[in-house]
Protein backbone atom coordinates (compact mmCIF):
# COMPACT_ATOMS: atom_id res chain seq x y z
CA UNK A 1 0.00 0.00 0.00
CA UNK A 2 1.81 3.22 -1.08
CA UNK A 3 2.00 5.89 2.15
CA UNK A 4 -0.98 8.44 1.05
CA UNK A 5 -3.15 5.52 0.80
CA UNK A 6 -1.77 4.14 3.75
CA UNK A 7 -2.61 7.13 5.76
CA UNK A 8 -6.40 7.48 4.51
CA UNK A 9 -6.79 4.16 5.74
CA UNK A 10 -5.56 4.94 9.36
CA UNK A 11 -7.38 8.21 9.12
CA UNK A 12 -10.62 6.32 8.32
CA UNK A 13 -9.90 3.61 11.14
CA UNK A 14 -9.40 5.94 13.75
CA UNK A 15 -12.61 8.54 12.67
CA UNK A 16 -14.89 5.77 12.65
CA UNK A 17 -13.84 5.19 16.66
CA UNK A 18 -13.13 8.16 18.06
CA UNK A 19 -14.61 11.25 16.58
CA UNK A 20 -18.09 12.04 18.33
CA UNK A 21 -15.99 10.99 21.24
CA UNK A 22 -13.23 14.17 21.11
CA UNK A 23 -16.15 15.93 20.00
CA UNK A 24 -16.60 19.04 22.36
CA UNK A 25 -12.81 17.97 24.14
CA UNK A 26 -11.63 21.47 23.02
CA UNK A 27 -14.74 23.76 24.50
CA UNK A 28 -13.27 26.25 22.45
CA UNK A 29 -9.61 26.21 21.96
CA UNK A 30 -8.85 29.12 24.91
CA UNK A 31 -10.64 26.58 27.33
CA UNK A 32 -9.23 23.52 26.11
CA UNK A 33 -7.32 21.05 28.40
CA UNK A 34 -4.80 21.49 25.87
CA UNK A 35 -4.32 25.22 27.17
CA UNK A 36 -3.45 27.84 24.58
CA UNK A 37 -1.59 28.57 21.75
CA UNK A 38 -0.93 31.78 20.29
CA UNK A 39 -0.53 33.77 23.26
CA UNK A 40 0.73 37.40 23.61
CA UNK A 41 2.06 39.12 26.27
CA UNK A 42 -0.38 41.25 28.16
CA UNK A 43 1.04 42.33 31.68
CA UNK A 44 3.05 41.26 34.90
CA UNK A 45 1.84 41.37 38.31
CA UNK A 46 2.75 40.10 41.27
CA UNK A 47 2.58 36.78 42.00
CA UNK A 48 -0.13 35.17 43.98
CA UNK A 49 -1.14 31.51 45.87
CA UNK A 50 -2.14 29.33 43.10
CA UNK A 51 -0.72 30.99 39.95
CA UNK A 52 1.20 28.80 37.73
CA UNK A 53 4.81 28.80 38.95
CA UNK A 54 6.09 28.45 35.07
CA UNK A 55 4.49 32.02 34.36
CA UNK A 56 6.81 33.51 36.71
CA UNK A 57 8.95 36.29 35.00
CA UNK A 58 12.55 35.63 36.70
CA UNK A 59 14.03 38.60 35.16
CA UNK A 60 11.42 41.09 36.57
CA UNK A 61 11.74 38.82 40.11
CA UNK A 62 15.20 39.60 40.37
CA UNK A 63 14.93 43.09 39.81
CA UNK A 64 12.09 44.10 41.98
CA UNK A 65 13.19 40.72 44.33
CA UNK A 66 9.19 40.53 44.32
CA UNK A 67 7.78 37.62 42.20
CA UNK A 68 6.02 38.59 39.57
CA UNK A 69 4.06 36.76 37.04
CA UNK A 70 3.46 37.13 33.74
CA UNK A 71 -0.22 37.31 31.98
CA UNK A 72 -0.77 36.94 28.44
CA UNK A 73 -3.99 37.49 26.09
CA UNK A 74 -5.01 33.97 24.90
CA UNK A 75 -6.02 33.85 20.94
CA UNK A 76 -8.49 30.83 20.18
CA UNK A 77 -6.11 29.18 17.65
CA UNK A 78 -4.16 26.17 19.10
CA UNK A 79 -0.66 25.67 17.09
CA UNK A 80 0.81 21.94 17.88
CA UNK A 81 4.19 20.88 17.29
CA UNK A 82 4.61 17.03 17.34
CA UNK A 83 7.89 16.06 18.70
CA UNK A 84 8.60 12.38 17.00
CA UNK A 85 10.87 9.91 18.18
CA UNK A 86 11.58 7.97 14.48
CA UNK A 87 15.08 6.13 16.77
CA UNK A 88 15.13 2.47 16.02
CA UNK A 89 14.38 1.84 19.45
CA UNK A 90 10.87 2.86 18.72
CA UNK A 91 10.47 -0.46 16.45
CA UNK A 92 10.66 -2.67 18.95
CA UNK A 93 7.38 -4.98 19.42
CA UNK A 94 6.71 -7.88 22.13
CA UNK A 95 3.34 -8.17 21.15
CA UNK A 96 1.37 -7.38 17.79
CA UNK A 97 1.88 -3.88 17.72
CA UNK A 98 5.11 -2.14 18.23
CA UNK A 99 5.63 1.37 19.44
CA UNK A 100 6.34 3.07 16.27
CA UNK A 101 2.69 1.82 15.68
CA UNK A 102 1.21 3.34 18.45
CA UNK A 103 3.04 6.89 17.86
CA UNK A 104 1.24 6.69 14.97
CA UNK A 105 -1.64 5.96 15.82
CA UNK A 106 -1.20 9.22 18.23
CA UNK A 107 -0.11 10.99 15.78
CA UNK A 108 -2.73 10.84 13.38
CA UNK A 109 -5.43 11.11 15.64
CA UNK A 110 -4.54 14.12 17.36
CA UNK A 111 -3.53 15.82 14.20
CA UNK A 112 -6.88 15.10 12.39
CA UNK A 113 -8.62 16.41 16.37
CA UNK A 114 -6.76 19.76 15.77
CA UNK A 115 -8.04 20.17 12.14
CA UNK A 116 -11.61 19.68 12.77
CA UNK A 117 -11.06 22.89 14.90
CA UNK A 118 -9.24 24.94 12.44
CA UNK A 119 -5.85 24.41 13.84
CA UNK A 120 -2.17 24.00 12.99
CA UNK A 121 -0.32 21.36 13.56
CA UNK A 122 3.32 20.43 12.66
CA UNK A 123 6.22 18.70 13.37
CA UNK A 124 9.68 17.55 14.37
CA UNK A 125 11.26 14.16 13.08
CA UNK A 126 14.34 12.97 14.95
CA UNK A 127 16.79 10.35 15.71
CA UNK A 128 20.20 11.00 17.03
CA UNK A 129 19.12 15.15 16.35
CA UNK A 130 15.95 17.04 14.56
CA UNK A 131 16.36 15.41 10.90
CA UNK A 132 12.95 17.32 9.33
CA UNK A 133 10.73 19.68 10.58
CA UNK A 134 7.24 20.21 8.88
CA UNK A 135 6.27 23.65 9.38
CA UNK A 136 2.64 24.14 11.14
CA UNK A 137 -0.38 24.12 9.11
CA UNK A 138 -3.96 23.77 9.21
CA UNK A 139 -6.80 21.61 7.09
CA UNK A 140 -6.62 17.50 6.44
CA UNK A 141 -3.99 17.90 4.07
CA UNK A 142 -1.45 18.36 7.13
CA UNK A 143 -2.12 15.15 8.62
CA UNK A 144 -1.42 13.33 5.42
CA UNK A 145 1.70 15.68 4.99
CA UNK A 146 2.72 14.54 8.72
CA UNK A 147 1.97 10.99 8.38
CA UNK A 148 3.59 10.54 4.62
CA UNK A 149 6.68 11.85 6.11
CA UNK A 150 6.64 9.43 9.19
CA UNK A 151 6.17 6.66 6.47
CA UNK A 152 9.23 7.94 4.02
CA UNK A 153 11.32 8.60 7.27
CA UNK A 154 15.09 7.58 6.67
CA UNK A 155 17.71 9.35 9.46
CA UNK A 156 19.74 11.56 7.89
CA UNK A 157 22.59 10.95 10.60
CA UNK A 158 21.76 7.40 12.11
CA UNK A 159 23.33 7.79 15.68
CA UNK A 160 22.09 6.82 19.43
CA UNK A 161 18.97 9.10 20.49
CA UNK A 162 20.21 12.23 22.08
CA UNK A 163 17.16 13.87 23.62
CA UNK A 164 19.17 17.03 24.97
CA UNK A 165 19.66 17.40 21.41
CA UNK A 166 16.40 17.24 20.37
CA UNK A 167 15.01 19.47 23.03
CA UNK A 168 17.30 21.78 22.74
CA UNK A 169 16.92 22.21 18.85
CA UNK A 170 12.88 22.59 19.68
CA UNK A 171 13.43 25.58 21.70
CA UNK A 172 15.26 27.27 19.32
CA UNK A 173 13.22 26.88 16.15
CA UNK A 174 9.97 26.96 17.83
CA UNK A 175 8.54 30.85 18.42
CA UNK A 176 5.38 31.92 19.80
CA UNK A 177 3.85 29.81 22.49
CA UNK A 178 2.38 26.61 21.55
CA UNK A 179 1.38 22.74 22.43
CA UNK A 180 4.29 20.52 22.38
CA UNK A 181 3.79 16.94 22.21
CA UNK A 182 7.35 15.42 22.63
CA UNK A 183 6.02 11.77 21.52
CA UNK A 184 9.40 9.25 22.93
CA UNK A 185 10.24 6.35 24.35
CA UNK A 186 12.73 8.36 26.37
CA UNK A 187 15.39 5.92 25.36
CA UNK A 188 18.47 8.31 25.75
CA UNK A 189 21.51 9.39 27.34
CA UNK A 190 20.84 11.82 30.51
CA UNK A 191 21.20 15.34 30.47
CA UNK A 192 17.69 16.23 28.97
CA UNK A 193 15.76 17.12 32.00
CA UNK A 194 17.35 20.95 32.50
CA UNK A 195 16.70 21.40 28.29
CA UNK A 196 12.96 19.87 28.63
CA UNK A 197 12.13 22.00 31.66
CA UNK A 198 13.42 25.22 29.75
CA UNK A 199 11.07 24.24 26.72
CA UNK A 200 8.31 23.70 29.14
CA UNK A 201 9.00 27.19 30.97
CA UNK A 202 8.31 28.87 27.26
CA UNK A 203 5.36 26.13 26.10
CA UNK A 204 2.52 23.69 27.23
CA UNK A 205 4.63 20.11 26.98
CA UNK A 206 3.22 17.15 27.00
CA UNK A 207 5.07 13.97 27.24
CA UNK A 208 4.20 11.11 25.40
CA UNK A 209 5.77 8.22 26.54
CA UNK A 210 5.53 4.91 24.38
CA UNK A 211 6.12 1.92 26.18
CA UNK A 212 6.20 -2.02 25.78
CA UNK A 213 5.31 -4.64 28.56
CA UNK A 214 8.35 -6.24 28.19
CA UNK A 215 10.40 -2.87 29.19
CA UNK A 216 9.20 -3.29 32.70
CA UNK A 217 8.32 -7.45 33.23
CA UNK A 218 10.71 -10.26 31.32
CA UNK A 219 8.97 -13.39 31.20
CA UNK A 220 10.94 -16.96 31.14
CA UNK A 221 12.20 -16.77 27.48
CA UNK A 222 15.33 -19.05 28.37
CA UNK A 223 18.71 -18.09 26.58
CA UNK A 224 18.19 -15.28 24.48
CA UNK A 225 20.34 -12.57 22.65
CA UNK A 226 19.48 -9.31 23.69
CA UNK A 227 20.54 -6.41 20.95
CA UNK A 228 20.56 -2.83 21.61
CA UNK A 229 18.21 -1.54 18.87
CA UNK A 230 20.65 1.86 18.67
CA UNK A 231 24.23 0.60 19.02
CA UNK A 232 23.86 -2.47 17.90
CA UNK A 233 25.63 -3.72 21.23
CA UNK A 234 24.44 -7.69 22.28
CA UNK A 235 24.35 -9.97 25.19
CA UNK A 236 24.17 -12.95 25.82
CA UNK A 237 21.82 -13.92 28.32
CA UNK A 238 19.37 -16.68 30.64
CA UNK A 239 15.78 -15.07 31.17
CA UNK A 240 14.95 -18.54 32.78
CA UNK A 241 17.25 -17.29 36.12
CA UNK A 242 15.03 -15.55 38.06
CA UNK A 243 17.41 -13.73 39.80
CA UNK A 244 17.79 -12.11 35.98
CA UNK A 245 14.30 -11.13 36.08
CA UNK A 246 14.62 -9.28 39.65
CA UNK A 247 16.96 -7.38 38.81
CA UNK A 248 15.31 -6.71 35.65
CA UNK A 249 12.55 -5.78 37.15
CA UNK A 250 14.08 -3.47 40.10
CA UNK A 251 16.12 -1.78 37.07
CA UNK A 252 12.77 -1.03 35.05
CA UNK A 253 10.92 0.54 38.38
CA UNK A 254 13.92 2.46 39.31
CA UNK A 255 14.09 3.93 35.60
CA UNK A 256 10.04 4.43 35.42
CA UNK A 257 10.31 6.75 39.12
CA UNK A 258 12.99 8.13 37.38
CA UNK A 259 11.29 9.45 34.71
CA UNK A 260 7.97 10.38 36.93
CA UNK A 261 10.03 12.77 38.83
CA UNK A 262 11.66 14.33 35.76
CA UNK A 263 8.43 15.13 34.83
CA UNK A 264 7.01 16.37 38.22
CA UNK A 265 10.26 18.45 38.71
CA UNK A 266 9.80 19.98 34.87
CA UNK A 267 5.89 20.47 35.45
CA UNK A 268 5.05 18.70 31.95
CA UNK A 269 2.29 16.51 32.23
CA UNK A 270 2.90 12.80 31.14
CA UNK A 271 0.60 10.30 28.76
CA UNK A 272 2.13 6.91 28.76
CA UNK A 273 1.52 4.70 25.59
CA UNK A 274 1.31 1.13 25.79
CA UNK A 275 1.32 -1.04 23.24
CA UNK A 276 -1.30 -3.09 25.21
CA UNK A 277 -2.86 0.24 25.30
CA UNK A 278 -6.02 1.16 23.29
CA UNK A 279 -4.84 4.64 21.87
CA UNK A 280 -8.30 6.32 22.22
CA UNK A 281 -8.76 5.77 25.37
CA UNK A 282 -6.10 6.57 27.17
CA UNK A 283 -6.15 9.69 25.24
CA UNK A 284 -9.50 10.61 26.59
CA UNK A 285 -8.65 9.61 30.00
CA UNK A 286 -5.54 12.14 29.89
CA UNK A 287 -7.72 14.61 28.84
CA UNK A 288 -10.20 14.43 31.47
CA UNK A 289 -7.50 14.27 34.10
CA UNK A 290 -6.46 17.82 32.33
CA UNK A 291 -10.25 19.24 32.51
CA UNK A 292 -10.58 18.15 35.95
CA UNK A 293 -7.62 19.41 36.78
CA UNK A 294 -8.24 22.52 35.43
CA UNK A 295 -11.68 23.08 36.77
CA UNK A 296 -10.08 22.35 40.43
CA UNK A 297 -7.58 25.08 39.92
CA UNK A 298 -9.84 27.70 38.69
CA UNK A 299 -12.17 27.19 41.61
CA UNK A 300 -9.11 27.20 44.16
CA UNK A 301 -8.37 30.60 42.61
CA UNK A 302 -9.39 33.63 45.00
């Protein structure tokens, strides 16, 4: 199946069982749990309980050595920049569907969501650094434009994920405020929390995280050859010794509160993507928690 063809078919697969369900999600795009887009700067104040600590304006803080935050005028369109992870580690599959599948499946949902709203959407391809970025635009056509180039996707430097890299990169070629979706398996060398909490300072990040079952539980395979999907490095090992699988196991926790608490530290707000996951859903779930969420705060607010 060539890729435009390819992507009408996902397209149709995924309208037919989720669209009157997003239906209404973004209560006009200024209210959505997606918060904001375009936004321009308005004012600073001083800061007060419950305002959100990423608003703060350190430069005017330091100065007055009051904090003060900054308020903005909110415009109704929503601009989304899709952060993809295209690493080989994202091809890995222990079940039917492997994770490259289900950023897809993301992908094209939330990209075909945005357009039935009159939004723009675009995005970032990467690897070992940004190899293609796909400036934002609205309509249906985007999605295909998005999704063809995920098909066609070939690294132009083939190298282990560097995710400082990546973030870093963002920041600089992104401009006015938007909806970052950084859409990973957060496979990569440390060193990217201090760049992913100074893209999240500037924008509304969201972190996608794909994940397979067999990341965090290894069942009794026997001898097996493990291969690093990035560096090609192998070993050798005996999946049957449960003492393996412990420690495989403590290693995977240790790694998944590692992760949680880069994200609580940063303030960005994490999805996690299963492959045993049913893409839809835990979309809509996430997006509750964000409503909810949001409704809480505005009634805390004096």
């Amino acid at each position: 199946m060539s890729a435009p063809r390819a992507s009408e078919a996902l397209l149709a697969r995924l309208d037919l069982r989720i669209a009157r369900r997003l239906e209404g999600l973004l209560q006009g795009d200024h209210k959505s749990p997606f918060r904001g887009a375009g936004l321009d700067l308005a004012d600073l104040r001083e800061y007060q309980f419950h305002d959100d600590v990423r608003r703060i304006d350190w430069n005017v803080t330091a100065r007055t050595q009051i904090p003060h935050v900054r308020e903005y005028i909110e415009d109704r369109e929503v601009t989304a920049w899709f952060l993809l992870d295209m690493s080989p580690s994202v091809d890995f599959e222990s079940v039917s569907v492997s994770k490259r599948a289900v950023l897809t499946d993301f992908t094209a949902m939330m990209c075909r969501f945005l357009a039935r709203r009159g939004n723009r959407a675009g995005a970032l391809l990467f690897s070992g650094g940004v190899d293609r970025q796909i400036p934002a635009r609205g309509g249906r056509r985007q999605t295909h434009v998005i999704l063809d180039a995920m098909n066609l996707y070939r690294a132009n430097r083939p190298a282990p994920t560097d995710l400082a890299r990546v973030l870093f990169e963002t920041a600089q070629m992104l401009g006015r405020r938007a909806l970052v979706f950084v859409v990973s398996d957060f496979i990569s060398p440390e060193g990217w929390e201090k760049p992913l909490g100074q893209l999240a300072a500037r924008h509304d990040v969201v972190a996608v995280r794909l994940t397979d079952p067999f990341e965090v539980r290894m069942p009794n395979l026997g001898l097996i050859t493990f291969q690093d999907s990035e560096t090609g490095e192998q070993l050798f090992v005996d999946t049957h010794d449960p003492g393996f699988r412990r420690r495989f196991t403590a290693a995977a926790e240790a790694r998944e509160e590692q992760l949680r608490a880069i994200f609580d530290r940063t303030g960005v707000d994490a999805l996690e993507l299963s492959t045993e996951d049913d893409v839809a859903d835990a979309v809509l779930r996430f997006a509750d928690m964000r409503k909810h969420r949001a409704k809480l705060n505005a009634g805390a607010a004096p």
